[in-house]
N, C-alpha and C. Protein backbone atom coordinates (compact mmCIF):
# COMPACT_ATOMS: atom_id res chain seq x y z
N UNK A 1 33.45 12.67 -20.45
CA UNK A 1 33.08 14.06 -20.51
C UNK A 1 32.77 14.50 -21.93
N UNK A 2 33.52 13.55 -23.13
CA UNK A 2 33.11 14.42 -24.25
C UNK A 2 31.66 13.74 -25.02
N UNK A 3 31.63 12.70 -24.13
CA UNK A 3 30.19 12.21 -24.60
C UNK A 3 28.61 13.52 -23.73
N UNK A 4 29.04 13.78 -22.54
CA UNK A 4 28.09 14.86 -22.08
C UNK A 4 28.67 16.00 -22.67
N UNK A 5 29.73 16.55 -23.34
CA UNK A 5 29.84 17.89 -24.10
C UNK A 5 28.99 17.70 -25.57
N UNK A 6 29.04 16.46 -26.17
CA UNK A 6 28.02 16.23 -27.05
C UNK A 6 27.22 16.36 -27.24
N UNK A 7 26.36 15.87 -26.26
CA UNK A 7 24.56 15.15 -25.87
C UNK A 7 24.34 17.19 -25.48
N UNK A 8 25.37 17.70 -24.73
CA UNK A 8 24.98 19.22 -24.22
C UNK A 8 24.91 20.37 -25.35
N UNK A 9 25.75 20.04 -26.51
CA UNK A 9 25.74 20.74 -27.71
C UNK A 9 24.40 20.52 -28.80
N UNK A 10 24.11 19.05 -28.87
CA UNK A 10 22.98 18.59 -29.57
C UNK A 10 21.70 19.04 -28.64
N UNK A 11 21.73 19.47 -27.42
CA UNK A 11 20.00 19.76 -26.83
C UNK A 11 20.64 21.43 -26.75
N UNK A 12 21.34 21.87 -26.84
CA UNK A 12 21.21 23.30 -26.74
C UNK A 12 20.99 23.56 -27.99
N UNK A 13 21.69 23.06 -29.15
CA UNK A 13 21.33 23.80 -30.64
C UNK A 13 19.68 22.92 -31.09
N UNK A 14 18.96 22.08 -30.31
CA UNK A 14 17.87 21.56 -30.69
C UNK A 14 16.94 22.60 -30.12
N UNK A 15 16.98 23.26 -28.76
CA UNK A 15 16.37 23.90 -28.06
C UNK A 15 16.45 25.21 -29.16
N UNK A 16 17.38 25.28 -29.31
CA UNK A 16 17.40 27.02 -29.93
C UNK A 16 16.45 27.11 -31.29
N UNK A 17 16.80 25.70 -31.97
CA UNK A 17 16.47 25.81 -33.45
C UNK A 17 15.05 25.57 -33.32
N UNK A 18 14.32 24.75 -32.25
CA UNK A 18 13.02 24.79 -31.70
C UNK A 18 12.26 26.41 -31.32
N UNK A 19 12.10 26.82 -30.69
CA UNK A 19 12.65 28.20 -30.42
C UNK A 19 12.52 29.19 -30.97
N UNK A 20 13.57 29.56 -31.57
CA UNK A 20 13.77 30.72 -32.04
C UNK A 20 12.53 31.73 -32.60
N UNK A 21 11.87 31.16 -33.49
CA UNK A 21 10.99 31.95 -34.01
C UNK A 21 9.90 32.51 -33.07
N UNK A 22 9.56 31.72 -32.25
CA UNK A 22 8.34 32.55 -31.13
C UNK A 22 9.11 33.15 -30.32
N UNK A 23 10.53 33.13 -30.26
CA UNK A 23 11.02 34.00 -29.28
C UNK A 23 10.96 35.11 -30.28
N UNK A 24 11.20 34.78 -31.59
CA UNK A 24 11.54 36.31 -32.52
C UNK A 24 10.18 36.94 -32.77
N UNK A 25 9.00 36.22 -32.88
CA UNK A 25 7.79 36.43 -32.60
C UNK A 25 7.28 38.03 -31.66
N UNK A 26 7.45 37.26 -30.39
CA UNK A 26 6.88 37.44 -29.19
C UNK A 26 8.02 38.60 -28.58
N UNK A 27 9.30 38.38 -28.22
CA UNK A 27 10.19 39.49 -28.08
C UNK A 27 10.63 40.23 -28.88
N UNK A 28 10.70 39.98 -30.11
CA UNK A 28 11.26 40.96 -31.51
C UNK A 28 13.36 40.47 -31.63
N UNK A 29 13.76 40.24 -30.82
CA UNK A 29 14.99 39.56 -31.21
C UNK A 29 15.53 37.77 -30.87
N UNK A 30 16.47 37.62 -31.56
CA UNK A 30 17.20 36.07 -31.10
C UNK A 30 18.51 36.20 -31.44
N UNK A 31 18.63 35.78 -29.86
CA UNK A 31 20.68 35.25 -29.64
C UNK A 31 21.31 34.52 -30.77
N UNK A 32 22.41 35.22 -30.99
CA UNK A 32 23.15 33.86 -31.99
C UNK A 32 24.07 33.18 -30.89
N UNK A 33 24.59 33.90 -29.96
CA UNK A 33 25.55 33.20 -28.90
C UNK A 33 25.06 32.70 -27.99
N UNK A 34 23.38 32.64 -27.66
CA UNK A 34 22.85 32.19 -27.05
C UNK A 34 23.26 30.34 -27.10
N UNK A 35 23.74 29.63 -27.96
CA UNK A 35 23.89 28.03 -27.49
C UNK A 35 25.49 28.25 -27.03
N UNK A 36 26.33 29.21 -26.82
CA UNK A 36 27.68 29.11 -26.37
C UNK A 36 27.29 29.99 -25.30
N UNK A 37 26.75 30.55 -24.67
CA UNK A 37 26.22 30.92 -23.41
C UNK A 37 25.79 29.57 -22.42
N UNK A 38 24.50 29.04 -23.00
CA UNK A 38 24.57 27.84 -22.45
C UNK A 38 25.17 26.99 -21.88
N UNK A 39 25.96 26.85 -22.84
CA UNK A 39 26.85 25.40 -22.70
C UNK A 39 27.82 26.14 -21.78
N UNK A 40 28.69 27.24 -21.52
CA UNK A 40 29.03 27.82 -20.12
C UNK A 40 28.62 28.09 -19.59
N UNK A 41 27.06 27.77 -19.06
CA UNK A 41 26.12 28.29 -17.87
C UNK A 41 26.04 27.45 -17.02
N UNK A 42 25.51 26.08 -18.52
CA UNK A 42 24.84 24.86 -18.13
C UNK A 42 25.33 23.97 -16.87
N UNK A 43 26.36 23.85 -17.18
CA UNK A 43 27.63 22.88 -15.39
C UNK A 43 27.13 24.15 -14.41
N UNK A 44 26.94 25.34 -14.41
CA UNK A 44 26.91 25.88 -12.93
C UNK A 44 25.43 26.23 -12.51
N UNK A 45 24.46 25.97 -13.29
CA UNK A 45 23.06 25.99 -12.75
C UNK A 45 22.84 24.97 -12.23
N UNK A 46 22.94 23.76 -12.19
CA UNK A 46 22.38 23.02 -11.28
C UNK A 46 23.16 23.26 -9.66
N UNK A 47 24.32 23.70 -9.64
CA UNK A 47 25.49 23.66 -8.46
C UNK A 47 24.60 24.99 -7.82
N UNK A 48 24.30 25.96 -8.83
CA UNK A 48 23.36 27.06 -8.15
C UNK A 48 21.94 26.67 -7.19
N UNK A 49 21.47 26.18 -8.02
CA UNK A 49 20.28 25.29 -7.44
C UNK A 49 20.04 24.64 -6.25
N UNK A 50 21.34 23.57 -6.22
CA UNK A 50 21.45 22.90 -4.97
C UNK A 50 21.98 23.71 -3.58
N UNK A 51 22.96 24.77 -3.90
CA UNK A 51 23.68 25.26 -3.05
C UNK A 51 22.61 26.76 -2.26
N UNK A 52 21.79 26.89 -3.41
CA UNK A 52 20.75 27.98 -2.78
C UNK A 52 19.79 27.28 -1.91
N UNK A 53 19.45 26.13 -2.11
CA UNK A 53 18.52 25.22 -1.28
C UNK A 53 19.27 25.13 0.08
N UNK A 54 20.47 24.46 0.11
CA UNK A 54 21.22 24.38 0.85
C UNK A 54 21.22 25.37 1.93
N UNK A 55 21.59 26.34 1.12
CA UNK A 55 21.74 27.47 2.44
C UNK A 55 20.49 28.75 2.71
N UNK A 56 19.62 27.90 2.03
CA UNK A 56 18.18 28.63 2.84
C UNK A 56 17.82 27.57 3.76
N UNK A 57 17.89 26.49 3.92
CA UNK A 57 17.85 25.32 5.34
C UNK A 57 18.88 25.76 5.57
N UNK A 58 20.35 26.10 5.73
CA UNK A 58 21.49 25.91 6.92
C UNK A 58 20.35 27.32 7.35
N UNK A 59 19.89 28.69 6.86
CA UNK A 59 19.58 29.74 7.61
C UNK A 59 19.03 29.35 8.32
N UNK A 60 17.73 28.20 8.67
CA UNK A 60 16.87 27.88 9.57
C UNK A 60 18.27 27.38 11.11
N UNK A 61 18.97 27.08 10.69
CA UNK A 61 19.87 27.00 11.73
C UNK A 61 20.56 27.49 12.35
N UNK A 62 21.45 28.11 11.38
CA UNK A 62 22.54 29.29 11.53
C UNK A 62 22.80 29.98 10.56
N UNK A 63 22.84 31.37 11.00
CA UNK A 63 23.06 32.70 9.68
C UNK A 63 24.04 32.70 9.53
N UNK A 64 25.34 32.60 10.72
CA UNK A 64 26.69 32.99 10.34
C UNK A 64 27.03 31.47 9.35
N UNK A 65 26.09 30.49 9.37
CA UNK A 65 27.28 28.98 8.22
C UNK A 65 26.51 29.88 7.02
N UNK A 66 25.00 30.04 7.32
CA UNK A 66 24.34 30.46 5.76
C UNK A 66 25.07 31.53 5.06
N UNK A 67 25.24 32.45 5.82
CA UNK A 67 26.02 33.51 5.10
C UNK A 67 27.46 32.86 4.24
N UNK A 68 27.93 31.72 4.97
CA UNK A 68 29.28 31.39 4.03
C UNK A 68 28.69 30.52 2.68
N UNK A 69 27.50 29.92 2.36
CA UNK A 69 26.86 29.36 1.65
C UNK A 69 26.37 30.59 0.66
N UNK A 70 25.84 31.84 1.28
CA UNK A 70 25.03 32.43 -0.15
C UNK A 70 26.72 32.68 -0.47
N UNK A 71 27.54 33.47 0.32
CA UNK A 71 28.93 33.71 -0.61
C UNK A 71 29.42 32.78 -1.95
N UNK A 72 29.10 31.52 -1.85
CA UNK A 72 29.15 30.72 -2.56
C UNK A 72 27.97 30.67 -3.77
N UNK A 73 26.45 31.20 -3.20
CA UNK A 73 25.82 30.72 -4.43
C UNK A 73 26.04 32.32 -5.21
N UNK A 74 26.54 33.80 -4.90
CA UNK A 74 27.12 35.03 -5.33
C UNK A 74 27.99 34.76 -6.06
N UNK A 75 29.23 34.12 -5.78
CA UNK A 75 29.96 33.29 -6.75
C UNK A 75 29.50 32.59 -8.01
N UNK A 76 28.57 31.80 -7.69
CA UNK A 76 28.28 31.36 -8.97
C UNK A 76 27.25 32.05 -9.85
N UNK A 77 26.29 32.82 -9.15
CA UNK A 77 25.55 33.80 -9.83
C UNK A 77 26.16 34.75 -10.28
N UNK A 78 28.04 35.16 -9.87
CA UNK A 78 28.42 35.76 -10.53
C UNK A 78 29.22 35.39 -12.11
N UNK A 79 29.39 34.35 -11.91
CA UNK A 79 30.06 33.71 -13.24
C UNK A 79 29.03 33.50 -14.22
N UNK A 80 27.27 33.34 -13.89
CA UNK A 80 26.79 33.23 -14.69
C UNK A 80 26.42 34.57 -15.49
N UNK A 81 26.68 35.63 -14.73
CA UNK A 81 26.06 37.11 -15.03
C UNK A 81 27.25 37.42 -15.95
N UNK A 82 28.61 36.96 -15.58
CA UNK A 82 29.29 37.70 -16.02
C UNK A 82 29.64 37.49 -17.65
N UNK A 83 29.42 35.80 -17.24
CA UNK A 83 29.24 35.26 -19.13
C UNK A 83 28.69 35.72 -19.85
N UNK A 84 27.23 35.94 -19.42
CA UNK A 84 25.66 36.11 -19.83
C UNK A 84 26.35 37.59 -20.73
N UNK A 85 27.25 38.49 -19.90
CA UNK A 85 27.16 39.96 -20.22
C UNK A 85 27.86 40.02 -21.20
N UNK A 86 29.20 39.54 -21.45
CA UNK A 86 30.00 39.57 -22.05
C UNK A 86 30.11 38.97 -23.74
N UNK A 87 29.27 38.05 -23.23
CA UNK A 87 28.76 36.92 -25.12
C UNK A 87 27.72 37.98 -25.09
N UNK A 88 26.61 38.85 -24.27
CA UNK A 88 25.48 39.97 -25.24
C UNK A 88 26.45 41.01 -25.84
N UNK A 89 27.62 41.35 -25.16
CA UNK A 89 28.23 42.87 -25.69
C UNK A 89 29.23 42.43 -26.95
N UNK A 90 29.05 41.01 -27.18
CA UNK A 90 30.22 40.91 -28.30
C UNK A 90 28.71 41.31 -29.78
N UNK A 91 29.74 42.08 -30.71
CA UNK A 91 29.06 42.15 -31.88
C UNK A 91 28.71 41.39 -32.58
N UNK A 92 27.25 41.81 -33.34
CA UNK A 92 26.97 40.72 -34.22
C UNK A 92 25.83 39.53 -32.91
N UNK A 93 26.14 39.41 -31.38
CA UNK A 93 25.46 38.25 -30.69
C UNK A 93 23.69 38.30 -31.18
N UNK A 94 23.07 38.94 -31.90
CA UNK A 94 21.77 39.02 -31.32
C UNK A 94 21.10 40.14 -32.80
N UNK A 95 20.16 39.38 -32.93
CA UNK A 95 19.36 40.62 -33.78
C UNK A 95 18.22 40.95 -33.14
N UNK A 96 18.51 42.44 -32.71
CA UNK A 96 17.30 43.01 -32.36
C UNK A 96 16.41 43.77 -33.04
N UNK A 97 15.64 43.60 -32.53
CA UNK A 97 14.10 44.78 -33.39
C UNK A 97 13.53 44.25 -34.36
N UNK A 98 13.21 42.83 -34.50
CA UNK A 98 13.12 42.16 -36.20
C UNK A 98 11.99 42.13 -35.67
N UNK A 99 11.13 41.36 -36.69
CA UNK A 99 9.45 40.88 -37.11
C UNK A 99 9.59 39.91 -37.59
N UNK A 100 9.02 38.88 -37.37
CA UNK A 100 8.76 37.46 -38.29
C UNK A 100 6.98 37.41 -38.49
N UNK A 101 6.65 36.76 -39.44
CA UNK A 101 5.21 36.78 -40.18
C UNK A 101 4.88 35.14 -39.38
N UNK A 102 3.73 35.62 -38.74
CA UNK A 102 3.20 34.35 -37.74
C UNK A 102 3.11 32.47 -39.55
N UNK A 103 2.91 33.12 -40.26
CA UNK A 103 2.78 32.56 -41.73
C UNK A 103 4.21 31.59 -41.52
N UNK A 104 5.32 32.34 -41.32
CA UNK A 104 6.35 32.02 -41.72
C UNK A 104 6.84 30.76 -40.44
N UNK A 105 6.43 31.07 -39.33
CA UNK A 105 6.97 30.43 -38.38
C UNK A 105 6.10 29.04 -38.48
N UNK A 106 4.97 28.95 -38.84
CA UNK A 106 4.23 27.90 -39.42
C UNK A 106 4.58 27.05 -40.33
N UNK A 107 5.12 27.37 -41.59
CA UNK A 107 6.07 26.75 -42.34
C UNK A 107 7.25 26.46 -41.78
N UNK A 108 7.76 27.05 -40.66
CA UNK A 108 9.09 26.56 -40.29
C UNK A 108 9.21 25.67 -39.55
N UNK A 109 7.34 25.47 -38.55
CA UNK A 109 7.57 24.34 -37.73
C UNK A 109 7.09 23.32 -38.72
N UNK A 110 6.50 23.24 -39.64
CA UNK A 110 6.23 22.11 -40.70
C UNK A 110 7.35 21.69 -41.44
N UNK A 111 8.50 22.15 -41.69
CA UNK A 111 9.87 22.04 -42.40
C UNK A 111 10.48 21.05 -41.21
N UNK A 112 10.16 21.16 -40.05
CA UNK A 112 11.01 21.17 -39.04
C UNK A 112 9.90 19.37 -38.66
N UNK A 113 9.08 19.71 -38.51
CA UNK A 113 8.68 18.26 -38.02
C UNK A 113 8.44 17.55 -39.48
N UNK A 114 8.33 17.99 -41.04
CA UNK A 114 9.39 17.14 -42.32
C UNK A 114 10.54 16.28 -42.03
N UNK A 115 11.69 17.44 -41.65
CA UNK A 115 12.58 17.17 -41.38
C UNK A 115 13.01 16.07 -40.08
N UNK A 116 12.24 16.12 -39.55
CA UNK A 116 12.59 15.35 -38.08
C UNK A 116 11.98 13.51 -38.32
N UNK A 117 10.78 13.91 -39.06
CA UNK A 117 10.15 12.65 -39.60
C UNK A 117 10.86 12.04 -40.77
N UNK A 118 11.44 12.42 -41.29
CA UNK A 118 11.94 11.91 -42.59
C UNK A 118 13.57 11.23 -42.02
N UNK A 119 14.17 11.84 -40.26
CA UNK A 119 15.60 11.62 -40.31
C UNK A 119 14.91 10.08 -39.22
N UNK A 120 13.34 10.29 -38.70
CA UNK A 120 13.20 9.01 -37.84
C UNK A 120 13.15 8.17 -38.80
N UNK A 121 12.73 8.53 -39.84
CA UNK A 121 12.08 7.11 -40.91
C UNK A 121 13.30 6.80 -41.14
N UNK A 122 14.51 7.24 -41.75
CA UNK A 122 15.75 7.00 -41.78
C UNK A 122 16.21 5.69 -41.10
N UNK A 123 16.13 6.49 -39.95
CA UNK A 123 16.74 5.49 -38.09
C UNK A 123 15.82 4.33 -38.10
N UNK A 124 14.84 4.65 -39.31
CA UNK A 124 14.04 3.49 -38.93
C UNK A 124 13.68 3.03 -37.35
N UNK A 125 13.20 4.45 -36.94
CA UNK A 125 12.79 4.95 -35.02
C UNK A 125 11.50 5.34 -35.36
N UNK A 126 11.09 5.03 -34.24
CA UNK A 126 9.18 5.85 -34.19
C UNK A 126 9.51 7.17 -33.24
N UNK A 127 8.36 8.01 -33.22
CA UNK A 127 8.88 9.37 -31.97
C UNK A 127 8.37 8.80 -30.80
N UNK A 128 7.67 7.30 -30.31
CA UNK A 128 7.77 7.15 -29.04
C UNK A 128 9.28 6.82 -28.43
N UNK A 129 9.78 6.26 -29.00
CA UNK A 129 11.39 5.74 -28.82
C UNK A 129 11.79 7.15 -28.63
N UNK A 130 11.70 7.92 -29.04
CA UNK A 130 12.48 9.55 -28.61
C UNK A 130 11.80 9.91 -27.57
N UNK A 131 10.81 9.79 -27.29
CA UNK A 131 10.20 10.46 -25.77
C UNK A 131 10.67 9.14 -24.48
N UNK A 132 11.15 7.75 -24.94
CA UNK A 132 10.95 6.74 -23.77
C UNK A 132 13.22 7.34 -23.76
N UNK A 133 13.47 7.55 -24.37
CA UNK A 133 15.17 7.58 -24.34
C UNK A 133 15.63 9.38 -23.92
């Protein structure tokens, strides 16, 4: 488990640091608690997924089993809402109303694929080895 709490910490803070700027772009703010949101979301979205599938086929059968199935996927759509609410209302989660200079986010994805090329040359890795793993 602490090898998938790992691998789940390294693609949520890769996703974000990918990210961020066209979200700050395009919406005007970005989560800071957004990768500790995640990582308590992440285990119950797929269980959401399957269990909503689930019980839109049991409805083709029976409403009274489906109905005990959405209770279940309400449950978990409630744990995700309730996280979701609670990491936005803590202070400090989020800067809203900003501007970033389209200039700037350009340099940041050039810093960023610098940076990414310089840690493969390192690994002495090519970036097909990162897309085949």
């Amino acid at each position: 488990w602490l090898h998938w709490l790992v691998l789940s910490v390294l693609v949520t803070f890769g996703a974000t640091l990918t990210t961020w700027p066209i979200i700050l772009y395009r919406f005007g703010n970005v989560s800071f608690i957004s990768p500790v949101a995640n990582l308590l979301v992440q285990p119950v979205f797929p269980a959401l997924m399957v269990v909503s599938l689930a019980t839109l086929l049991l409805s083709l059968i029976s409403i009274p089993l489906a109905l005990i199935g959405s209770w279940l996927v309400g449950l978990l759509y409630d744990w995700m809402d309730i996280v979701t609410r609670w990491l936005a209302a803590l202070p400090g989660a989020a800067l809203a109303e900003a501007t970033i200079s389209p200039l700037i986010i350009y340099i940041y994805y050039a810093v960023l694929l610098l940076v990414s090329s310089l840690l493969l040359k390192m690994q002495r890795r090519r970036w097909r080895e990162m897309w085949i793993h």
